[in-house]
Protein backbone atom coordinates (compact mmCIF):
# COMPACT_ATOMS: atom_id res chain seq x y z
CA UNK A 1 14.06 -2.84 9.24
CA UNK A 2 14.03 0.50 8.44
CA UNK A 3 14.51 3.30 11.45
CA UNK A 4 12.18 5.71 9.32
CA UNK A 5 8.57 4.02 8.17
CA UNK A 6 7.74 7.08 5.40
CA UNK A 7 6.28 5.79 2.05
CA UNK A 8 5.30 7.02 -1.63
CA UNK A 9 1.91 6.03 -1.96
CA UNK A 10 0.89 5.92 -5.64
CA UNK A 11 -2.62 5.89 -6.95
CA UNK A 12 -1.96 6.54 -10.98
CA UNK A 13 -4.75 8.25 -12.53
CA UNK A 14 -6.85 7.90 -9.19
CA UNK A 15 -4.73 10.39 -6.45
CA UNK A 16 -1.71 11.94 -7.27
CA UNK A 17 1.81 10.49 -5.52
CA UNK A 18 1.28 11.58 -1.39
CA UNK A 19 4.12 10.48 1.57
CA UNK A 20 2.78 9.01 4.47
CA UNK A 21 3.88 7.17 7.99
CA UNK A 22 3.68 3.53 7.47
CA UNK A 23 0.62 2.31 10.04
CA UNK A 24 -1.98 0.95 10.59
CA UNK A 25 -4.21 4.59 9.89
CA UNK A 26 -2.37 5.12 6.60
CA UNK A 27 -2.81 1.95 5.22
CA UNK A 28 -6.49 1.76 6.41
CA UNK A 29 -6.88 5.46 4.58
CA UNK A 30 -5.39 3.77 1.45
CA UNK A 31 -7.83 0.77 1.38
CA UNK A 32 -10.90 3.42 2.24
CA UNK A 33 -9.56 5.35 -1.25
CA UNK A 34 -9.91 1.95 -3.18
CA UNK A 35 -12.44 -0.20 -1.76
CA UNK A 36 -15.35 0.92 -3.96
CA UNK A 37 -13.74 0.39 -7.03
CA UNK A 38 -14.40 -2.07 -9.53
CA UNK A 39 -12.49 -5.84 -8.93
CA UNK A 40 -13.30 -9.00 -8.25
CA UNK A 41 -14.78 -10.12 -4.84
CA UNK A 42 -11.38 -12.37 -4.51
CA UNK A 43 -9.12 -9.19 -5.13
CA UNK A 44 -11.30 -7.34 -3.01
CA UNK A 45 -10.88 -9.82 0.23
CA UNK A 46 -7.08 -9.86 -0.98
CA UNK A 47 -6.60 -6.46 -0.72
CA UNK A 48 -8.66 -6.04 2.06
CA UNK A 49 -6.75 -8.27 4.09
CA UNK A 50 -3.61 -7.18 2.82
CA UNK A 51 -4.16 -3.50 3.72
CA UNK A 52 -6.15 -4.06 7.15
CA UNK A 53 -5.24 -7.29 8.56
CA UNK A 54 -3.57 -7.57 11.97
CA UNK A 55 -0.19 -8.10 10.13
CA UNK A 56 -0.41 -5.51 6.98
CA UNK A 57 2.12 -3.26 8.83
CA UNK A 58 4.88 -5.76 9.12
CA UNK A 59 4.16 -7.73 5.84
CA UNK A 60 4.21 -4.48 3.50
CA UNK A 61 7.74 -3.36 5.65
CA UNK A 62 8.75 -7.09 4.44
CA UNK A 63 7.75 -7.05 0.69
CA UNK A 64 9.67 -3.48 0.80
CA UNK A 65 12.83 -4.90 2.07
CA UNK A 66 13.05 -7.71 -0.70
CA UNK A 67 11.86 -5.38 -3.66
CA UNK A 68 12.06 -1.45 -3.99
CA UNK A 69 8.22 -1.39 -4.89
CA UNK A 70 5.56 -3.21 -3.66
CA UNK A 71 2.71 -2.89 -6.32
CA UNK A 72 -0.87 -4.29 -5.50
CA UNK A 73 -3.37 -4.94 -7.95
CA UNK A 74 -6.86 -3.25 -7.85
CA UNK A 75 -9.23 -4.23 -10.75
CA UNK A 76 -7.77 -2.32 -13.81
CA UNK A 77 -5.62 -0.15 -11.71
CA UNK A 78 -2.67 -0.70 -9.28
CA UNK A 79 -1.23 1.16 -5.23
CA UNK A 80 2.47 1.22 -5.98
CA UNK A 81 4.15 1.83 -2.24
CA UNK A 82 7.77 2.75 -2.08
CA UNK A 83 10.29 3.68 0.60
CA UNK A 84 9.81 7.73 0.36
CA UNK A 85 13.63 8.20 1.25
CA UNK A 86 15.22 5.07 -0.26
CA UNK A 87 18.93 6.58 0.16
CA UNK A 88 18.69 6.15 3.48
């Protein structure tokens, strides 16, 4: 696991690219930035629980370590969350 829990937090064409701690705030300020936009009740729960849930911390540290970018669908659009500093 990483020492340092920065990440690039994409939006494309909804916020521009923004660094951020990985917790539980910063991934509940993502999920407030996407909720209301247009997807499927399913994706919605999905990425509800993904971004909130009482794990979302650990798993997204998790999907990071087995691919350099974790990218999460939302309706038309995607989050694409990176390591910030991946040379380290």
């Amino acid at each position: 696991m990483r020492a340092d829990h920065d990440v690039l937090v994409e939006l494309p064409g909804l916020r521009p690219p923004a660094v951020h701690t990985l917790n539980a705030d910063a991934l509940e300020r993502i999920w407030a930035s996407v909720r209301h936009l247009p997807m499927s009740r399913f994706e919605h729960h999905v990425l509800e629980r993904r971004l909130t849930g009482p794990c979302a911390q650990r798993d997204v540290i998790r999907a990071l370590a087995d691919h350099p970018v974790l990218t999460l669908p939302v309706g038309d659009r995607e989050i694409r969350i990176s390591w910030a500093n991946p040379a380290c």
